[in-house]
C-alpha atoms as a PDB file:
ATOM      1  CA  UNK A   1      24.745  -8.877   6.753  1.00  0.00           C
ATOM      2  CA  UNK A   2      21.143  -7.477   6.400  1.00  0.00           C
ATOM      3  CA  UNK A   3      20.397  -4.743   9.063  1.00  0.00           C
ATOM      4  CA  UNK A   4      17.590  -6.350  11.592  1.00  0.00           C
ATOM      5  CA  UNK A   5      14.291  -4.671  11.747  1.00  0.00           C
ATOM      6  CA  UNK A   6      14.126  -1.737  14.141  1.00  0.00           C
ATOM      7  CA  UNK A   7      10.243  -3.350  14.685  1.00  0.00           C
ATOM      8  CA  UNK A   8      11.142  -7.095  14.503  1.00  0.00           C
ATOM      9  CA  UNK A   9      10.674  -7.450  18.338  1.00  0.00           C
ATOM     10  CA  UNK A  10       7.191  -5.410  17.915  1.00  0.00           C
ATOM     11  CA  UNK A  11       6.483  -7.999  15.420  1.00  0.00           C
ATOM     12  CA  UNK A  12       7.392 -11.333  17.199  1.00  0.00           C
ATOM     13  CA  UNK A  13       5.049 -10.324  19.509  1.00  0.00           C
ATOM     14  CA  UNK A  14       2.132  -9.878  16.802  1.00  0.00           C
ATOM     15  CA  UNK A  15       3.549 -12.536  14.748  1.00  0.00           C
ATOM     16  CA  UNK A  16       1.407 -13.065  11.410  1.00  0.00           C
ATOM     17  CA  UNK A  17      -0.661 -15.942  10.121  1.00  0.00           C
ATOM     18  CA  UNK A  18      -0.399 -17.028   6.813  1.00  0.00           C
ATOM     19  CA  UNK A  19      -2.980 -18.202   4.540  1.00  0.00           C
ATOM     20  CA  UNK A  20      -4.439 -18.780   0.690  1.00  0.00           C
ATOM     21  CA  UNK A  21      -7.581 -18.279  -0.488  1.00  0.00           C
ATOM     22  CA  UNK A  22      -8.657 -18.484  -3.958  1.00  0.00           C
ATOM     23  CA  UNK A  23     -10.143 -15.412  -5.381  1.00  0.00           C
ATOM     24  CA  UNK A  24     -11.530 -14.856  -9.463  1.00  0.00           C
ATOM     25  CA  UNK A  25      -9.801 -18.072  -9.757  1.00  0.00           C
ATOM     26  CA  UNK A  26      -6.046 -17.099  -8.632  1.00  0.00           C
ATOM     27  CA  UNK A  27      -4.681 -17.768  -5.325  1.00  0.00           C
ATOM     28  CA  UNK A  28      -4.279 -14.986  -2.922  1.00  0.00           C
ATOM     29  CA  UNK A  29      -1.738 -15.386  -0.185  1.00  0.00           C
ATOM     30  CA  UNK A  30      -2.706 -13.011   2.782  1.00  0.00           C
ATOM     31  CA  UNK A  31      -1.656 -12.700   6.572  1.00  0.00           C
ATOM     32  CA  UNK A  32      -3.520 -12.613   9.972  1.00  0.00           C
ATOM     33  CA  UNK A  33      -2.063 -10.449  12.761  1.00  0.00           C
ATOM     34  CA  UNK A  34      -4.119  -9.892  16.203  1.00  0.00           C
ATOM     35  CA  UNK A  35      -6.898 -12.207  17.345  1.00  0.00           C
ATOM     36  CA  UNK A  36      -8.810 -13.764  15.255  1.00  0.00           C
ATOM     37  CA  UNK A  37     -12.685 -13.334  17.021  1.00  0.00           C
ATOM     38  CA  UNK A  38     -11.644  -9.309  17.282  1.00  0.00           C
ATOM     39  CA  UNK A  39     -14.730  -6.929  16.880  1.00  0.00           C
ATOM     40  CA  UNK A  40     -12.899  -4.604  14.380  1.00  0.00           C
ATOM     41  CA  UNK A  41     -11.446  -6.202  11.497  1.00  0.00           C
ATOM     42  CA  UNK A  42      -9.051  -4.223   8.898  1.00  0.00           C
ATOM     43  CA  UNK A  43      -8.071  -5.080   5.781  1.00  0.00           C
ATOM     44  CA  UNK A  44      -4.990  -3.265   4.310  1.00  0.00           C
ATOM     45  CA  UNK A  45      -4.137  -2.854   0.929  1.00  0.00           C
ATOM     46  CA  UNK A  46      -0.510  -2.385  -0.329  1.00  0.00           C
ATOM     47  CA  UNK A  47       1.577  -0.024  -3.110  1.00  0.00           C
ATOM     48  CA  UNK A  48       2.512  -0.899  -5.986  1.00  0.00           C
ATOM     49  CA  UNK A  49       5.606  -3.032  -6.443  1.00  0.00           C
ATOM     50  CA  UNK A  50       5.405  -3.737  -2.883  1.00  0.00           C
ATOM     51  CA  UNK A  51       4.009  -6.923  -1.188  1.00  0.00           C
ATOM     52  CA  UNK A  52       2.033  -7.668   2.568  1.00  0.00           C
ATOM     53  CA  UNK A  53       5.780  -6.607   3.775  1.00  0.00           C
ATOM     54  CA  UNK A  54       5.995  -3.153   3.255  1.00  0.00           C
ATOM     55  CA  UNK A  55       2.937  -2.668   5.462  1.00  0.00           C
ATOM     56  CA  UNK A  56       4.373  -5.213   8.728  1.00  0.00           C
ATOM     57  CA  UNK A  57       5.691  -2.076  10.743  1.00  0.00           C
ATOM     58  CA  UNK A  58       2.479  -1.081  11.033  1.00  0.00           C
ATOM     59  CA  UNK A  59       0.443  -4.464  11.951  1.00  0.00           C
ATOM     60  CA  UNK A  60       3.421  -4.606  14.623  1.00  0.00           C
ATOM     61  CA  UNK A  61       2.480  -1.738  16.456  1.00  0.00           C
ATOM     62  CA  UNK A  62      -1.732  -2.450  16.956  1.00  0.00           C
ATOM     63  CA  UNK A  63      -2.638  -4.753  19.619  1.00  0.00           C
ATOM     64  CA  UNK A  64      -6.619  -5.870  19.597  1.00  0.00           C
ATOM     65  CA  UNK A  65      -7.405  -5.494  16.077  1.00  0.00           C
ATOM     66  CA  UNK A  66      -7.812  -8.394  13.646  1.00  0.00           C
ATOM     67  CA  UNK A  67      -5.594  -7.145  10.866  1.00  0.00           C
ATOM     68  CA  UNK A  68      -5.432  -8.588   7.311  1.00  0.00           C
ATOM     69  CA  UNK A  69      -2.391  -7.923   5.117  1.00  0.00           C
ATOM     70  CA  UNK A  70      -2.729  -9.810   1.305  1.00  0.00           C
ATOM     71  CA  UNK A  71      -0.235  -9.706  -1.182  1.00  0.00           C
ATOM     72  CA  UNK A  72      -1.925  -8.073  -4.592  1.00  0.00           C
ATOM     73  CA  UNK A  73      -2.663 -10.014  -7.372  1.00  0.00           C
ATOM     74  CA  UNK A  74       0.695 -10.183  -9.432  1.00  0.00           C
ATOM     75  CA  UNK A  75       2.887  -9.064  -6.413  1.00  0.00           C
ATOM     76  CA  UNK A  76       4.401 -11.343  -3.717  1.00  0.00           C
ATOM     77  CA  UNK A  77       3.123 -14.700  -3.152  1.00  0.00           C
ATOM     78  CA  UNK A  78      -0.386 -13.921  -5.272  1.00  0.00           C
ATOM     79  CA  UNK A  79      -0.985 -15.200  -8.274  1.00  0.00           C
ATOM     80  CA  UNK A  80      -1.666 -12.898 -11.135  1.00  0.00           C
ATOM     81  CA  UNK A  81      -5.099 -11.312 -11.495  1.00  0.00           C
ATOM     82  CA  UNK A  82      -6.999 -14.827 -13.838  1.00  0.00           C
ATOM     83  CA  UNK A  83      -9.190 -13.336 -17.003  1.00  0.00           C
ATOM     84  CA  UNK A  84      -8.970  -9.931 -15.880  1.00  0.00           C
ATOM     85  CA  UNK A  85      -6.515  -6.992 -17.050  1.00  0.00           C
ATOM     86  CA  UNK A  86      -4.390  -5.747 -14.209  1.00  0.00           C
ATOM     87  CA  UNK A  87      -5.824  -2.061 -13.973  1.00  0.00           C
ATOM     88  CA  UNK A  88      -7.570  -0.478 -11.861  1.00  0.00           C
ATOM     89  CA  UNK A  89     -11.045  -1.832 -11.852  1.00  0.00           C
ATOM     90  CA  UNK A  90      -9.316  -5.450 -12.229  1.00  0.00           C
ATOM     91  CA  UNK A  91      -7.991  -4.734  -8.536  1.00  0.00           C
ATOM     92  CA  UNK A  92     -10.906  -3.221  -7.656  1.00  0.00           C
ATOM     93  CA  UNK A  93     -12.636  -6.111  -8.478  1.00  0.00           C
ATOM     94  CA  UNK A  94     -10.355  -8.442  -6.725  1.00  0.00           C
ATOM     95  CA  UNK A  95     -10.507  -6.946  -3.423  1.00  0.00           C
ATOM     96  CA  UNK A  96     -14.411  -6.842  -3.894  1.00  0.00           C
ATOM     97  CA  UNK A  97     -14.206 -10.636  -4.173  1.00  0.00           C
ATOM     98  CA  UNK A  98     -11.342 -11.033  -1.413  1.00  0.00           C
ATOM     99  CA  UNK A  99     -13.130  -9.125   1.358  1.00  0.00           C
ATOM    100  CA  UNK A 100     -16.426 -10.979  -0.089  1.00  0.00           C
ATOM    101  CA  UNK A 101     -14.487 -14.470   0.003  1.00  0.00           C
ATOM    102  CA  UNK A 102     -13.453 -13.704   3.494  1.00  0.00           C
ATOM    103  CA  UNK A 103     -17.103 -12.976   4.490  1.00  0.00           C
ATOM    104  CA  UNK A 104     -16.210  -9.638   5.390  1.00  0.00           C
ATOM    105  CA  UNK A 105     -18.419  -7.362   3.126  1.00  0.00           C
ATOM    106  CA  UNK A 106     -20.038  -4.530   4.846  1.00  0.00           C
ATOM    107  CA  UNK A 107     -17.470  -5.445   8.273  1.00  0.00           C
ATOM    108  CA  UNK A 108     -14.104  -4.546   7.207  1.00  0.00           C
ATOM    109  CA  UNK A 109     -12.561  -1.516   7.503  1.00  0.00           C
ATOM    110  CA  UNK A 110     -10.274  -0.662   4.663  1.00  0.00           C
ATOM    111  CA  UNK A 111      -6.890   0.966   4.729  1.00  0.00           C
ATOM    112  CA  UNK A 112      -4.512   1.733   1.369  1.00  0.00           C
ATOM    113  CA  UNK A 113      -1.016   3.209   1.033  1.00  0.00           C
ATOM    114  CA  UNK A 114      -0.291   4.921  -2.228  1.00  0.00           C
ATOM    115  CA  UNK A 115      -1.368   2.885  -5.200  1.00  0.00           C
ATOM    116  CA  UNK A 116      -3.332   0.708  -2.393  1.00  0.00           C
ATOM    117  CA  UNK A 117      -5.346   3.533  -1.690  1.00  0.00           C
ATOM    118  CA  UNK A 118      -6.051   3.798  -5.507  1.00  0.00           C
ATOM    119  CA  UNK A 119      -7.289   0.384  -5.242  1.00  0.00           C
ATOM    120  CA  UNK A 120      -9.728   0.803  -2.531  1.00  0.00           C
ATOM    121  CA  UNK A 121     -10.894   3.982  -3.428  1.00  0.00           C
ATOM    122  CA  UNK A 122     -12.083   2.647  -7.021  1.00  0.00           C
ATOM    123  CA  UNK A 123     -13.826  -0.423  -5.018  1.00  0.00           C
ATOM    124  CA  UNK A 124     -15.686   1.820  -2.362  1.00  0.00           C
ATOM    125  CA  UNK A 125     -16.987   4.044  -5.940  1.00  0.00           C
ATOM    126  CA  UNK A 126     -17.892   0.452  -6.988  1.00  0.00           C
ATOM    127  CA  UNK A 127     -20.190  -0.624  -4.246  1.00  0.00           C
ATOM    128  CA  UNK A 128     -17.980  -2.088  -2.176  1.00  0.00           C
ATOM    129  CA  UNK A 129     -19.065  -1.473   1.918  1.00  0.00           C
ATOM    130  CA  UNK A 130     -17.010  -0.677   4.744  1.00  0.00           C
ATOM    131  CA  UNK A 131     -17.937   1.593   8.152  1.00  0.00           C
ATOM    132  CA  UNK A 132     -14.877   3.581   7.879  1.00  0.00           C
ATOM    133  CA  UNK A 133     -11.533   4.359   5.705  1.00  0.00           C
ATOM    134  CA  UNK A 134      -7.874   4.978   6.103  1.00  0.00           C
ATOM    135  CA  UNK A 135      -5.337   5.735   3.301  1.00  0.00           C
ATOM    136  CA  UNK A 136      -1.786   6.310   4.018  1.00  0.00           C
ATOM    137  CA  UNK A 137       0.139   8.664   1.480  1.00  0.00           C
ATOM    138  CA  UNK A 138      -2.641   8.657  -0.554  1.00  0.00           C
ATOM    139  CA  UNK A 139      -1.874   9.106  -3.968  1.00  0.00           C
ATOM    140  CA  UNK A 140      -4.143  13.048  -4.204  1.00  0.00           C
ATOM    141  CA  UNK A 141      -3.542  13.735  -7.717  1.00  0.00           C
ATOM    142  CA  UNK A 142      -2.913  12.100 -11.441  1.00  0.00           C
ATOM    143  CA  UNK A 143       0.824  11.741 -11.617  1.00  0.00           C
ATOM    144  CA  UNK A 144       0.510  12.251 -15.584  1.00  0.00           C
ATOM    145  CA  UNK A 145      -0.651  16.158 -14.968  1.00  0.00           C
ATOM    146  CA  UNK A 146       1.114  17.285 -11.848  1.00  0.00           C
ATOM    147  CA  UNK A 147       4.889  18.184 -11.178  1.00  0.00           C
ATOM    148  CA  UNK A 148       5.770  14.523 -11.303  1.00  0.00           C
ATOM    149  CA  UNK A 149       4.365  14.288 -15.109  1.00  0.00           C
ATOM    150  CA  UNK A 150       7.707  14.391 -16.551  1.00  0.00           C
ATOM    151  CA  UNK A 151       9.099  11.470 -14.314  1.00  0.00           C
ATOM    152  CA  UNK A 152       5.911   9.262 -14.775  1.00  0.00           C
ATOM    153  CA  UNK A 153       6.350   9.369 -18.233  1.00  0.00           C
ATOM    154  CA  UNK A 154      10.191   8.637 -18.238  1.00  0.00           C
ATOM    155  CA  UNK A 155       9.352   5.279 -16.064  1.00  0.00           C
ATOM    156  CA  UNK A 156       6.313   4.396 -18.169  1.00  0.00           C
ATOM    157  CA  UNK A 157       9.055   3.917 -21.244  1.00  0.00           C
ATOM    158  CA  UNK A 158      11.219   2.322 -18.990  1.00  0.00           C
ATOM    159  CA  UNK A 159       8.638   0.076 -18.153  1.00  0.00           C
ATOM    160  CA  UNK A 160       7.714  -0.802 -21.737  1.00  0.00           C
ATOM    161  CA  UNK A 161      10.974  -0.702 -22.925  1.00  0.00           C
ATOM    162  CA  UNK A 162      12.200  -3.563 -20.254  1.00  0.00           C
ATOM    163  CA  UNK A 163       8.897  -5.369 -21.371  1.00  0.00           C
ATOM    164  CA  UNK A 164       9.318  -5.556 -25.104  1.00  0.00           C
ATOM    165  CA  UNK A 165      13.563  -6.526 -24.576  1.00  0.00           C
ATOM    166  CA  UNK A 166      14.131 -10.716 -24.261  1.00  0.00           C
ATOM    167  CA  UNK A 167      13.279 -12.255 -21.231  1.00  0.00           C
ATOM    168  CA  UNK A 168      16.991 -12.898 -20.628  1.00  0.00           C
ATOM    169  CA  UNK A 169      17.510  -8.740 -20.546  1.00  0.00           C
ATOM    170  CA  UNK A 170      14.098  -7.267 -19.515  1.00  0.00           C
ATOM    171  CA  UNK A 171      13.648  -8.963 -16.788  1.00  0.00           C
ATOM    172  CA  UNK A 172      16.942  -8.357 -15.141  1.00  0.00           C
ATOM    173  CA  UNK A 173      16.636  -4.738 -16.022  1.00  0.00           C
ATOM    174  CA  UNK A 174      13.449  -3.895 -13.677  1.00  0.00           C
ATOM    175  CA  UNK A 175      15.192  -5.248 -10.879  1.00  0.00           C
ATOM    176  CA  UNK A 176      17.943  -3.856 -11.593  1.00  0.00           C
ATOM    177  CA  UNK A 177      20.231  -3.382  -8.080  1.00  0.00           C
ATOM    178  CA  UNK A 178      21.071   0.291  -9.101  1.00  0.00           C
ATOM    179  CA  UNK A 179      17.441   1.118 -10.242  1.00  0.00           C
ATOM    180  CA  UNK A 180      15.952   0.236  -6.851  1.00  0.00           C
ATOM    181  CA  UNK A 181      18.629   1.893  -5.042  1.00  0.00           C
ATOM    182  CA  UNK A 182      17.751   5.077  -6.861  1.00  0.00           C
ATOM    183  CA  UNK A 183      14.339   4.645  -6.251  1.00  0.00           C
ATOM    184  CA  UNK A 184      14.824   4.002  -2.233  1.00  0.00           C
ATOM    185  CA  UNK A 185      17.007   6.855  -2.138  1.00  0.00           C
ATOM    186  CA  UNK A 186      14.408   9.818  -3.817  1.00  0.00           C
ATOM    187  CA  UNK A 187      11.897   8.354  -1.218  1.00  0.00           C
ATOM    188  CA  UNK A 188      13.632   8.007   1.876  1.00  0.00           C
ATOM    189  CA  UNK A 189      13.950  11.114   4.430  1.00  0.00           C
ATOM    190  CA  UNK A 190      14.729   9.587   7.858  1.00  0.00           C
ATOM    191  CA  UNK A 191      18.111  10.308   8.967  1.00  0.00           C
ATOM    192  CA  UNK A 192      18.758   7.547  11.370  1.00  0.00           C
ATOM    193  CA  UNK A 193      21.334   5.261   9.789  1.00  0.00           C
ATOM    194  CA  UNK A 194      20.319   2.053  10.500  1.00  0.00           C
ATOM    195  CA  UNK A 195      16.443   2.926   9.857  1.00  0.00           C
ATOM    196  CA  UNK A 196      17.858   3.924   6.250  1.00  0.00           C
ATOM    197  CA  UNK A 197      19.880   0.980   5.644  1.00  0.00           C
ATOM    198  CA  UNK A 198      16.266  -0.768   6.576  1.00  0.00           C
ATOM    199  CA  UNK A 199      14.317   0.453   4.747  1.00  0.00           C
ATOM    200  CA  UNK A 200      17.102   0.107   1.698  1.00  0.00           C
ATOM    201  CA  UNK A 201      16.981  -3.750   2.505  1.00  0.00           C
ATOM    202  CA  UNK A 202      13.498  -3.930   2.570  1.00  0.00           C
ATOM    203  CA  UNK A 203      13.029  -2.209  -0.959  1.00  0.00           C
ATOM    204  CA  UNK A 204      15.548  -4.356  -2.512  1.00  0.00           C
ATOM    205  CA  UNK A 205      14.596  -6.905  -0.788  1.00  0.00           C
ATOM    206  CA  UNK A 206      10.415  -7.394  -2.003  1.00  0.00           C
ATOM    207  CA  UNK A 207      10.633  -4.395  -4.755  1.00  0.00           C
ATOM    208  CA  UNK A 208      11.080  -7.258  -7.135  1.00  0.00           C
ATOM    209  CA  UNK A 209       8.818  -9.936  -6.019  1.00  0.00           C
ATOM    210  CA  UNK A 210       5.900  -9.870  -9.155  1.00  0.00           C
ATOM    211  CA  UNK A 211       4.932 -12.483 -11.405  1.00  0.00           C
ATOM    212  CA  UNK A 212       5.882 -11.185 -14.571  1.00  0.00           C
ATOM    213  CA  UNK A 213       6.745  -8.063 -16.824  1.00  0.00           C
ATOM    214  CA  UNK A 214       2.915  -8.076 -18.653  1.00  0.00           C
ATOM    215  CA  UNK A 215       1.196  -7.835 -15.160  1.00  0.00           C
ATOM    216  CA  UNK A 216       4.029  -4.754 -13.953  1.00  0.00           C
ATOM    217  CA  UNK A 217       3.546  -2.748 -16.693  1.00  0.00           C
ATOM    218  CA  UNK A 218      -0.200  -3.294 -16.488  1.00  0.00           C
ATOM    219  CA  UNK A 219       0.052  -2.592 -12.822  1.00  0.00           C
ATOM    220  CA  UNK A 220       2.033   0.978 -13.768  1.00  0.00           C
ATOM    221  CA  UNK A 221       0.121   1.716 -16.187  1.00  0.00           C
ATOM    222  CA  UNK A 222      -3.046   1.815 -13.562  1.00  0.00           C
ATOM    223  CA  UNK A 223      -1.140   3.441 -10.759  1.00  0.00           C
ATOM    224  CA  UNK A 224      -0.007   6.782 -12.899  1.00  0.00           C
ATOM    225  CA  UNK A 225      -3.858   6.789 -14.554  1.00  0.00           C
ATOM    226  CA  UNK A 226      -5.821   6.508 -11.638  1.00  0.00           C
ATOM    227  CA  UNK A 227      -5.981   9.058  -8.770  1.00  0.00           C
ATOM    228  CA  UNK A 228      -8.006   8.938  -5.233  1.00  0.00           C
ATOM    229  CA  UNK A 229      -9.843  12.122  -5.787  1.00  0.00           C
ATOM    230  CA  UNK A 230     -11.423  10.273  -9.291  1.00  0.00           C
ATOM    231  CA  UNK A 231     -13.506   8.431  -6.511  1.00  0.00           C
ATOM    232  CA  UNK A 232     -13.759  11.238  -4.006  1.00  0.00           C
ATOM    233  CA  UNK A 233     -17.149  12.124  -4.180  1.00  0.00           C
ATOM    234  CA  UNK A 234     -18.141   8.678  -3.944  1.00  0.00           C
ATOM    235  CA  UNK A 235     -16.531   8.030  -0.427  1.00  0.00           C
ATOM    236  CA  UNK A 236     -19.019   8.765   1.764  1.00  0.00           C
ATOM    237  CA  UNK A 237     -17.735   7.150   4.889  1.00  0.00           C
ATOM    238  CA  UNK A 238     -15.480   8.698   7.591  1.00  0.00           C
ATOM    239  CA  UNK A 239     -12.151   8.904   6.279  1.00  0.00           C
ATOM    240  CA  UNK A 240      -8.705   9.164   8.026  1.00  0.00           C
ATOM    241  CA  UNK A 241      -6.050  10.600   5.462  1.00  0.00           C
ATOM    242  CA  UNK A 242      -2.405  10.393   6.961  1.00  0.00           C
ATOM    243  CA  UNK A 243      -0.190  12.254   4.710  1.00  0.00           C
ATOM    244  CA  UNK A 244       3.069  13.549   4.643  1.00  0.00           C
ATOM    245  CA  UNK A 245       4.551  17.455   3.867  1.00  0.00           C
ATOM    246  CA  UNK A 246       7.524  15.987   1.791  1.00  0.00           C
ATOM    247  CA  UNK A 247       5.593  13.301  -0.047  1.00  0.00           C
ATOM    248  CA  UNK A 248       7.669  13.385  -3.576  1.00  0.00           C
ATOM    249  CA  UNK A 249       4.775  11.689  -5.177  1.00  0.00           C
ATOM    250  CA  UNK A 250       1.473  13.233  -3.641  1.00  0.00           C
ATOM    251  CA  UNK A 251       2.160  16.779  -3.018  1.00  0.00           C
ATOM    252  CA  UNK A 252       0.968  18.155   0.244  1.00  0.00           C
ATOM    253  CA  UNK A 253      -1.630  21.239  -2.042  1.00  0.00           C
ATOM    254  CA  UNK A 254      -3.193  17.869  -3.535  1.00  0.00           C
ATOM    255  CA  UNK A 255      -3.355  16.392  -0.151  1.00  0.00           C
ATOM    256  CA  UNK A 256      -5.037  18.923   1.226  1.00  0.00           C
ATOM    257  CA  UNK A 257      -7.554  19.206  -1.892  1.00  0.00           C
ATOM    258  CA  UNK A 258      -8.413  15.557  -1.428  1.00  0.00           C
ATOM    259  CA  UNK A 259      -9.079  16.404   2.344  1.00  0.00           C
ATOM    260  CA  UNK A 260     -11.800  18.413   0.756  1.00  0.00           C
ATOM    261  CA  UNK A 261     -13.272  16.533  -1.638  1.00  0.00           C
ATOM    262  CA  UNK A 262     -13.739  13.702   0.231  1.00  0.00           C
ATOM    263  CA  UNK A 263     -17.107  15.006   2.249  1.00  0.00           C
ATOM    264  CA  UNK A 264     -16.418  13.280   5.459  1.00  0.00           C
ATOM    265  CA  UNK A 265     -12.634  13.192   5.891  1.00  0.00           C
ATOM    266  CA  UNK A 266     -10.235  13.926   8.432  1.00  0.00           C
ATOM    267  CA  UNK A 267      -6.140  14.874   7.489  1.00  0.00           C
ATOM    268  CA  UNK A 268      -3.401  14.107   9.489  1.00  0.00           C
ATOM    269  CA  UNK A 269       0.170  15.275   8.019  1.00  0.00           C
ATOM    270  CA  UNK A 270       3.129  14.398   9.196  1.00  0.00           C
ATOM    271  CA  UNK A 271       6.101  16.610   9.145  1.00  0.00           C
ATOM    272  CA  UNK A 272       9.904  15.205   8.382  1.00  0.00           C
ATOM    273  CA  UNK A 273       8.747  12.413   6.638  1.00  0.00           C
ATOM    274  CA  UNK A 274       7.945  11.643   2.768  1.00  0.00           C
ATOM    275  CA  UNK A 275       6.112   8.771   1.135  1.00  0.00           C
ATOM    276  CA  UNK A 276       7.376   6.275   3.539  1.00  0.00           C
ATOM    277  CA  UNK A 277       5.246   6.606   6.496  1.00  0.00           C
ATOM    278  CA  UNK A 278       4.837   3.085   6.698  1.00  0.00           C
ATOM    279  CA  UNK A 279       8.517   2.374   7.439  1.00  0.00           C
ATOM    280  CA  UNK A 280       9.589   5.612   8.974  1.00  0.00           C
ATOM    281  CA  UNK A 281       7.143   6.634  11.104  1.00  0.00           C
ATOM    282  CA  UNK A 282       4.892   3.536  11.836  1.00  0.00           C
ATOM    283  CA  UNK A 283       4.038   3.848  15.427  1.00  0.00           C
ATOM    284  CA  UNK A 284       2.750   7.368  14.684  1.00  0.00           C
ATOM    285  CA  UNK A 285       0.302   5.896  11.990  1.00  0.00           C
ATOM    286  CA  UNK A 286      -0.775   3.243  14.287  1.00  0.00           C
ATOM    287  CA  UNK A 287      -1.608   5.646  17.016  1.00  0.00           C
ATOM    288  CA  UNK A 288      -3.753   8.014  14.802  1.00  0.00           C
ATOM    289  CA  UNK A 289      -5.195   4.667  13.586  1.00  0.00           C
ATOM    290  CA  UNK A 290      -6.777   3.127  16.656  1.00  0.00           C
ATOM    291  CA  UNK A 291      -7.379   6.538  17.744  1.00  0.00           C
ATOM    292  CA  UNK A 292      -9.456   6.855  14.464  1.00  0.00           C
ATOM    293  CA  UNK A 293     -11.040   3.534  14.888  1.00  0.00           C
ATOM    294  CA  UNK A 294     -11.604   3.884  18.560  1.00  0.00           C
ATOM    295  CA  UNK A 295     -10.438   0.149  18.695  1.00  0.00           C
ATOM    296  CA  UNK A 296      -7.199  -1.450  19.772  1.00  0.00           C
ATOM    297  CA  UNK A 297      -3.890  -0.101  21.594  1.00  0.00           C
ATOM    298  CA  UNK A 298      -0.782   0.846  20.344  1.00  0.00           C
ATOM    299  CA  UNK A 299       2.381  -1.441  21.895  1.00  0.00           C
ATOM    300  CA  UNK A 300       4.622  -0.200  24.173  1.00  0.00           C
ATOM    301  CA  UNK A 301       7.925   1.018  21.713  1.00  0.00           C
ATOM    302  CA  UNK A 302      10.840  -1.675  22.635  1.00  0.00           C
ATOM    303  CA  UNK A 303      13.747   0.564  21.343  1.00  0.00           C
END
């Protein structure tokens, strides 16, 4: 029996609407949450691996902000990225055209967690418009040089390894039940019981929902080469950074260095927690978010 979301009540009240747009020439499956003739509009922008999911926890808690949650090319329901390489200036590109296709250019305000705030870093450097900017566990650093450099490189092999093996055993190996469990388990720092056994449904749940093995290992490939603070200097908007002291993946000295670099930027970092603020400590993100935004409310907590 799979544990019941500790926000699904949150949610039923904010319940999503789902729709496809097409976008380069691929379908892009995205969902609506809040009214739809809201003043602020914000666009979020997934990790890797992940899908429009992993981000729900958070869409549950605002009230009064039109909030739109799309699946990234390759990843959920989306269709992979059409003539374009999956790296970091293909996404870029996509969510250029997305927010464009939308006719929200210049309007929407864009949010990223971890490789998401890759992506929407690299399409702010690339002219893309938006009044303000929130990234959630941004990813502060290149994962090939810092303490991680070791472990980046043993998944990159992994990666190509489980590419180049037959269909029949490659693709069974990346979603591979104990590999995701191991991965849940280094990221994970809540001790509530049931919150863990959540969040461990939820990653084995959507950690496996891509198209296929060439547009993964692309999609790796750009996470571990591309950093937030390679577009830093190009961010001139404000910018809410919510970060986390036990962030495995983005330590908190490269946190705090991005805070720096990015000329108009505000940190916030949370204590207890580690690269899943998204699941663990939602409400807390939501209520630095509309405080950031000076838009919206945060619900009422039904637990």
């Amino acid at each position: 029996m799979r544990p019941a979301s500790p926000y699904g009540a949150l949610l039923d009240e904010n319940p999503a609407r789902h729709s496809t747009i097409d976008v380069l020439g691929a379908s892009t499956h995205y969902w609506e949450y809040g009214p739809a003739d809201a003043e602020i509009v914000l666009v979020l922008v997934h990790g890797f691996r992940g899908d429009h999911h992993g981000l729900e926890a958070i869409c549950a808690h605002i009230r009064g902000i039109r909030i739109i949650s799309p699946d990234l090319p390759g990843f959920g329901e989306s269709a992979p990225l059409n003539g374009h390489e999956h790296n970091i200036n293909g996404y870029a590109l996509w969510l250029e055209a997305f927010v464009g296709s939308l006719g929200l250019s210049g309007r929407a305000i864009l949010l990223g967690h971890s490789f998401g705030s890759i992506v929407v870093a690299a399409a702010i450097a690339r002219g893309l418009a938006t009044p303000q900017l929130i990234l959630i566990n941004p990813i502060a650093a290149p994962a090939l040089a810092g303490p991680n450099a070791i472990l980046s490189k043993i998944t990159l092999g992994f990666y190509r390894l489980a590419r180049a093996l037959p269909q029949a055993i490659g693709a069974p190996l990346l979603s591979n039940w104990i590999a995701v469990r191991v991965m849940s388990l280094a990221m994970v720092k809540t001790r509530d019981p049931e919150l863990r056994r959540w969040v461990h449904q939820q990653h084995h749940t959507y950690f496996s929902s891509y198209a296929n093995r060439d547009s993964l290992l692309e999609g790796f490939e750009a996470s571990i080469g591309s950093d937030v603070s390679m577009f830093a200097e190009q961010i001139s908007v404000p910018t809410l950074l919510i970060g986390a002291r036990n962030d495995p993946i983005s330590p908190e000295p490269a946190q705090e260095r991005l805070g720096k670099l990015i000329p108009h930027a505000q940190l916030e970092i949370f204590d207890n927690v580690g690269h899943l603020i998204h699941y663990e400590r939602p409400r807390e993100a939501a209520q630095l978010i509309v405080s950031f935004l000076n838009a919206g409310t945060v619900a009422e907590s039904t637990q």
